[in-house]
N, C-alpha and C. Protein backbone atom coordinates (compact mmCIF):
# COMPACT_ATOMS: atom_id res chain seq x y z
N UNK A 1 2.00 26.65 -2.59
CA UNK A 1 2.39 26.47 -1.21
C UNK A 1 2.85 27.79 -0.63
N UNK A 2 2.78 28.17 0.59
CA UNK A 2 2.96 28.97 1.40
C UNK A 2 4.34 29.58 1.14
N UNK A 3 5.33 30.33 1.35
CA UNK A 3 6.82 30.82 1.38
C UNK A 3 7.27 29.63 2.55
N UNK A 4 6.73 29.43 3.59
CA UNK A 4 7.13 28.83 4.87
C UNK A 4 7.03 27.48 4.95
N UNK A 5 6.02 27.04 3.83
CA UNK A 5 5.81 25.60 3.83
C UNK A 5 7.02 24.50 3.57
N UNK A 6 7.25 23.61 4.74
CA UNK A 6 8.47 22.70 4.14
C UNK A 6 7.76 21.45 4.12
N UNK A 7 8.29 20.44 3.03
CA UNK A 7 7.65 19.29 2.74
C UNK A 7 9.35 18.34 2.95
N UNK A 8 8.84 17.13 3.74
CA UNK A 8 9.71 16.50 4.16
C UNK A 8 9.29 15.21 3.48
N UNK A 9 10.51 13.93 3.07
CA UNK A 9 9.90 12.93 2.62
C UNK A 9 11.26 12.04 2.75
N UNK A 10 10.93 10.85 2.64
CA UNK A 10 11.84 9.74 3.03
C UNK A 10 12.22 9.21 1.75
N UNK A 11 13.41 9.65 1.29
CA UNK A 11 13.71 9.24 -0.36
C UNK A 11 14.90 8.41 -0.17
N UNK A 12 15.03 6.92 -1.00
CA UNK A 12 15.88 5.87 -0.73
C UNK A 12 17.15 6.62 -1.82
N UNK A 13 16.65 7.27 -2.76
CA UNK A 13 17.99 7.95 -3.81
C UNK A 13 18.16 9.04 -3.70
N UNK A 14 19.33 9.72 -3.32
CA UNK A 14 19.79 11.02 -3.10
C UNK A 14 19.58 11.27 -4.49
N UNK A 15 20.26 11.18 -5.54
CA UNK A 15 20.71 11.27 -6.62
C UNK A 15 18.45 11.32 -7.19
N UNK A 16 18.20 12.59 -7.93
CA UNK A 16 17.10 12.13 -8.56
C UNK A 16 16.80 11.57 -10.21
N UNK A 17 18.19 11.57 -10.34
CA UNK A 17 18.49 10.83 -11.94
C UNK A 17 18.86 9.60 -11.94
N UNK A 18 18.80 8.85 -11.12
CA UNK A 18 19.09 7.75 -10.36
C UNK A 18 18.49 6.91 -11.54
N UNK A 19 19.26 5.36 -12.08
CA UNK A 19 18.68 4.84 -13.17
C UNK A 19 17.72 3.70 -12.58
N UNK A 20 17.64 3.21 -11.58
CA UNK A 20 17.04 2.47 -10.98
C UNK A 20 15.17 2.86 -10.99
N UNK A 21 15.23 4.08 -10.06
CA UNK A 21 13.89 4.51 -10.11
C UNK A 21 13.45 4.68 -11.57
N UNK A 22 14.04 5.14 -12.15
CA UNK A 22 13.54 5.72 -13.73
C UNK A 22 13.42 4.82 -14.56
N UNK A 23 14.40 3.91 -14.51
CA UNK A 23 13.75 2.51 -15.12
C UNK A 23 12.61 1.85 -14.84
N UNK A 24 12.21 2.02 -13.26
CA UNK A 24 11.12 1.14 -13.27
C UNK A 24 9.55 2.46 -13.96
N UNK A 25 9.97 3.36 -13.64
CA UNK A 25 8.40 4.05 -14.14
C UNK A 25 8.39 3.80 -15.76
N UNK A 26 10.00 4.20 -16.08
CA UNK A 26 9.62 3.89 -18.31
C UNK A 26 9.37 2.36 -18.16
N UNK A 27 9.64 1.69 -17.75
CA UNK A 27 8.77 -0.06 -17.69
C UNK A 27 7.32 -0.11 -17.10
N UNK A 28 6.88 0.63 -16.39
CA UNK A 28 5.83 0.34 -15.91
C UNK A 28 5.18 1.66 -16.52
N UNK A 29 5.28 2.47 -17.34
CA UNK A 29 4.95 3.33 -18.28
C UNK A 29 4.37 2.32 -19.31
N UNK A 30 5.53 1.69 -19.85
CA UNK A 30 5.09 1.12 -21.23
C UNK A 30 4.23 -0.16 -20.92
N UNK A 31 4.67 -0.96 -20.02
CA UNK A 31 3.47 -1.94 -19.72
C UNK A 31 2.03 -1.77 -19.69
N UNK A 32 1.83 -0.25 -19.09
CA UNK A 32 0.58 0.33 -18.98
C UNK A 32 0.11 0.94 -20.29
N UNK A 33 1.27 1.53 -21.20
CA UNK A 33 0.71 1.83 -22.54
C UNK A 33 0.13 0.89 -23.54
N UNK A 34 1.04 -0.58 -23.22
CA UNK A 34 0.97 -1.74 -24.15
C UNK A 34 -0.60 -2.32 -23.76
N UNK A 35 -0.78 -2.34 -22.19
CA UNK A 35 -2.00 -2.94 -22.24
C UNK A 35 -3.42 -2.50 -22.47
N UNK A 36 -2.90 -0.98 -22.80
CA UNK A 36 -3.99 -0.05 -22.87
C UNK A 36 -4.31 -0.03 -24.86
N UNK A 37 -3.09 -0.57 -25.27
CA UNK A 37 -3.41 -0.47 -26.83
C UNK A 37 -3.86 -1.60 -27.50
N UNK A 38 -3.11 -2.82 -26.97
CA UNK A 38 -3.51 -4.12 -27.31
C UNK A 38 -4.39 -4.92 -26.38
N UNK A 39 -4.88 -4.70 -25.14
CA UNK A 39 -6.10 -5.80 -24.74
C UNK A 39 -7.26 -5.42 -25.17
N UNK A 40 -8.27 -6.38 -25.34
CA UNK A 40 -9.81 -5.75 -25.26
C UNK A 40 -10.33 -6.36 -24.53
N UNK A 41 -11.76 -5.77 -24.54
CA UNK A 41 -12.88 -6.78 -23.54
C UNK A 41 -12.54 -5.95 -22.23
N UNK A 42 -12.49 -6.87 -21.02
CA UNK A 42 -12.46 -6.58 -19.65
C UNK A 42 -11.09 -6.18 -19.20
N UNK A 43 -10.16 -7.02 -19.98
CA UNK A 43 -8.80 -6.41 -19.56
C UNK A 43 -8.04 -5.26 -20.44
N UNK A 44 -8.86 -4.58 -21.05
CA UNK A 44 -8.62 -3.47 -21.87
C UNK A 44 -9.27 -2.04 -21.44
N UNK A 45 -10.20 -2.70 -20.10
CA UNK A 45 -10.83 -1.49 -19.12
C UNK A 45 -9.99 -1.07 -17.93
N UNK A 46 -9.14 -2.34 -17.63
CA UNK A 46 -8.59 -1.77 -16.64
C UNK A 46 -6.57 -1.82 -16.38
N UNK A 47 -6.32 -1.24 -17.65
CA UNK A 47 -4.77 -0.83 -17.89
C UNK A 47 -4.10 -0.18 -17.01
N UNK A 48 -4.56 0.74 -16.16
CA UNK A 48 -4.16 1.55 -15.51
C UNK A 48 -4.38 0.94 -14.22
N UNK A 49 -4.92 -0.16 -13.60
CA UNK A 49 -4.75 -1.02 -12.39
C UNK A 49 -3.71 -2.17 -12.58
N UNK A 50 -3.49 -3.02 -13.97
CA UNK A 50 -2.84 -3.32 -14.43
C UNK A 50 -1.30 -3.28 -14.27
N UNK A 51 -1.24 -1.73 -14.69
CA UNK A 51 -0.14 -1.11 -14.79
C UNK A 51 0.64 -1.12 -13.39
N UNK A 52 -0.03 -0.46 -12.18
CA UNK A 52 0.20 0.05 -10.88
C UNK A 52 0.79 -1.41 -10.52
N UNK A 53 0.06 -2.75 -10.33
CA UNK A 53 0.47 -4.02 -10.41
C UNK A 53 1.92 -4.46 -11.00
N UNK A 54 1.78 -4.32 -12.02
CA UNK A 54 2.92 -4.57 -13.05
C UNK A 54 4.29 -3.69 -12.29
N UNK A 55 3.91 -2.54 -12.31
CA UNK A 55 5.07 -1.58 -11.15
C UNK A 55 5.16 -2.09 -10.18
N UNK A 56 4.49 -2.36 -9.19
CA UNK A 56 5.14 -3.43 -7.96
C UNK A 56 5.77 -4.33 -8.30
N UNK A 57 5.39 -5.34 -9.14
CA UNK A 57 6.24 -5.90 -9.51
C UNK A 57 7.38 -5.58 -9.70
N UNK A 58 7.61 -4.67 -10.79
CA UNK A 58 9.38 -4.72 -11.48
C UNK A 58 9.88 -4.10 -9.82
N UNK A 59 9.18 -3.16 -9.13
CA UNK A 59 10.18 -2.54 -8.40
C UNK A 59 10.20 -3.10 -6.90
N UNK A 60 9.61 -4.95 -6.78
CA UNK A 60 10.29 -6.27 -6.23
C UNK A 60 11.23 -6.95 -6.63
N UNK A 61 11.41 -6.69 -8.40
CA UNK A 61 12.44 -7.29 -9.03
C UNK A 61 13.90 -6.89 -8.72
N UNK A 62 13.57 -5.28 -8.98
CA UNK A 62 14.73 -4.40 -8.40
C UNK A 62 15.06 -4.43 -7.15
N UNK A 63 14.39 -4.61 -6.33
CA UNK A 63 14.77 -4.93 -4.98
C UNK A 63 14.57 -3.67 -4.23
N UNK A 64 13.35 -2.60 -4.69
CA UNK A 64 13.39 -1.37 -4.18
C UNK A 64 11.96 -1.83 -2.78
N UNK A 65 11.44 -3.11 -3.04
CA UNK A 65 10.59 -3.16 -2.17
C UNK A 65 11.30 -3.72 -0.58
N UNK A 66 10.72 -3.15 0.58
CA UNK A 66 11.12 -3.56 1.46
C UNK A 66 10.54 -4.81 2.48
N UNK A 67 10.64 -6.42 2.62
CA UNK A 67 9.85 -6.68 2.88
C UNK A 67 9.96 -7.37 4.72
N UNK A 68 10.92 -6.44 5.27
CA UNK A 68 11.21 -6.88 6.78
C UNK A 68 10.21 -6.93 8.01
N UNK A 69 9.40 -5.59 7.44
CA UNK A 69 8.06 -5.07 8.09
C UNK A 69 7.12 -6.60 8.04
N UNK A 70 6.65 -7.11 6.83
CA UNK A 70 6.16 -8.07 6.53
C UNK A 70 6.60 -9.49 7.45
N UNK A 71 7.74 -10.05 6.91
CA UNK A 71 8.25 -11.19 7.96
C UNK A 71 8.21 -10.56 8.53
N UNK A 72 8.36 -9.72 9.93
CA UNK A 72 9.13 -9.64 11.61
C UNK A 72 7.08 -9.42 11.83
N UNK A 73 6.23 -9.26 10.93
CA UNK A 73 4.79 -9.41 11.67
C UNK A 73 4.53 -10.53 12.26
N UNK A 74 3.31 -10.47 13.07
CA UNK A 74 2.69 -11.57 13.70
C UNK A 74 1.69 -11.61 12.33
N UNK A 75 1.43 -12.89 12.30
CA UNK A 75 0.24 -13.13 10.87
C UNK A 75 -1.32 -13.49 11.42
N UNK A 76 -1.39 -14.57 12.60
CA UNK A 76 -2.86 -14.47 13.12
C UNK A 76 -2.68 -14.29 14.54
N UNK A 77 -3.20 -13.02 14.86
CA UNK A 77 -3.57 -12.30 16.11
C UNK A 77 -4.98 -12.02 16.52
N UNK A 78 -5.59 -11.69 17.35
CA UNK A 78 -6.45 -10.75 16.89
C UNK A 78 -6.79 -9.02 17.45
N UNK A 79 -7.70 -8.40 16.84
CA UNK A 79 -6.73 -6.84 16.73
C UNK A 79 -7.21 -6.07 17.85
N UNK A 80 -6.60 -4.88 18.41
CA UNK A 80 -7.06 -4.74 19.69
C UNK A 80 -8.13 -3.55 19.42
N UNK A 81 -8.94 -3.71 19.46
CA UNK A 81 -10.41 -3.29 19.77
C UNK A 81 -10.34 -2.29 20.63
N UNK A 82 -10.14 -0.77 20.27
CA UNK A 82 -10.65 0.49 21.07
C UNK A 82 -11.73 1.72 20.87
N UNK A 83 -13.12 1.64 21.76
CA UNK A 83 -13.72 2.93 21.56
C UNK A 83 -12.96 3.92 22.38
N UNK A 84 -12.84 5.36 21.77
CA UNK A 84 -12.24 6.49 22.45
C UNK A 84 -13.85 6.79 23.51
N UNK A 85 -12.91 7.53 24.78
CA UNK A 85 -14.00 7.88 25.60
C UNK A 85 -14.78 6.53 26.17
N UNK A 86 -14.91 5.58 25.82
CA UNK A 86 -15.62 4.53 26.61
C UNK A 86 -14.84 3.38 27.34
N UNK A 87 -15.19 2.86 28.52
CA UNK A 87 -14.68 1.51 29.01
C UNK A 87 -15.86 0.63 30.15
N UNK A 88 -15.04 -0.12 28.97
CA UNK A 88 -16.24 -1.46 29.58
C UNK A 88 -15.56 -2.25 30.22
N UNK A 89 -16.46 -2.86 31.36
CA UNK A 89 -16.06 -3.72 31.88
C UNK A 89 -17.04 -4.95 31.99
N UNK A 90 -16.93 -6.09 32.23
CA UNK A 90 -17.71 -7.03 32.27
C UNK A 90 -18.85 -7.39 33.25
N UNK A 91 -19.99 -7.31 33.39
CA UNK A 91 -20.69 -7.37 34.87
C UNK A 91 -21.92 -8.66 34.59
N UNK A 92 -22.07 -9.36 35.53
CA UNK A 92 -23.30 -9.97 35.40
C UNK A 92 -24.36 -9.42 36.27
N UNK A 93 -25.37 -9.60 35.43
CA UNK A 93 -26.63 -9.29 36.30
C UNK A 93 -27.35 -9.94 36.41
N UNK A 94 -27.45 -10.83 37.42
CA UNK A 94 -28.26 -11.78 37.71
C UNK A 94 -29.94 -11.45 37.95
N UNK A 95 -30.23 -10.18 38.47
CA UNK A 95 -31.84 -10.21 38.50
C UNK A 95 -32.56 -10.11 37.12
N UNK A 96 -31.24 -9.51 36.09
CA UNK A 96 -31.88 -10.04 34.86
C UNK A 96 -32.03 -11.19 33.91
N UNK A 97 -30.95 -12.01 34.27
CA UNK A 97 -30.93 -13.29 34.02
C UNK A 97 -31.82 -14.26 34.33
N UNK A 98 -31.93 -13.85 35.74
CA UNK A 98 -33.48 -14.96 36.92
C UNK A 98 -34.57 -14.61 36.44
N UNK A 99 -35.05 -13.38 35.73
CA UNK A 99 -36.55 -12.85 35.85
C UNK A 99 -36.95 -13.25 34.03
């Protein structure tokens, strides 16, 4: 990175030894190691999707997920539809309709 470059980020733990976060990656570490040593077949191909899964999980358990965004949504809407640069408007044309 540049001398000048600043990287900004939205971190819920000041603290980066924090036992919360670190628990959930050594759990969702080893979940991903376990399923990578002991499944076979189809679920022994994909440990590492598995895993990412398994981490959402624990870190809903922990309560690090936020889910306010979710409830305060509208669930069936429908979505608003924009081309840049274009607007339409509705017109009938009747000499093409008649002919």
């Amino acid at each position: 990175l540049p001398a000048k470059a600043t990287i900004k980020a939205t971190i819920k733990y000041t603290n980066p030894l924090a036992i919360t976060p670190c628990a959930i990656a050594m759990l969702t570490l080893l979940v991903t190691i376990i399923l990578n040593m002991y499944f076979k077949g189809f679920w022994g191909l994909i440990p590492i999707l598995l895993g990412i899964v398994s981490g959402y999980i624990i870190a809903c358990l922990f309560g690090i997920v936020d889910f306010s965004k979710v409830m305060s949504a509208s669930w069936i809407s429908m979505p608003k539809f924009e081309i840049p640069f274009v607007s339409y408007s509705p017109k009938m044309y009747w000499g093409a309709i008649l002919s």
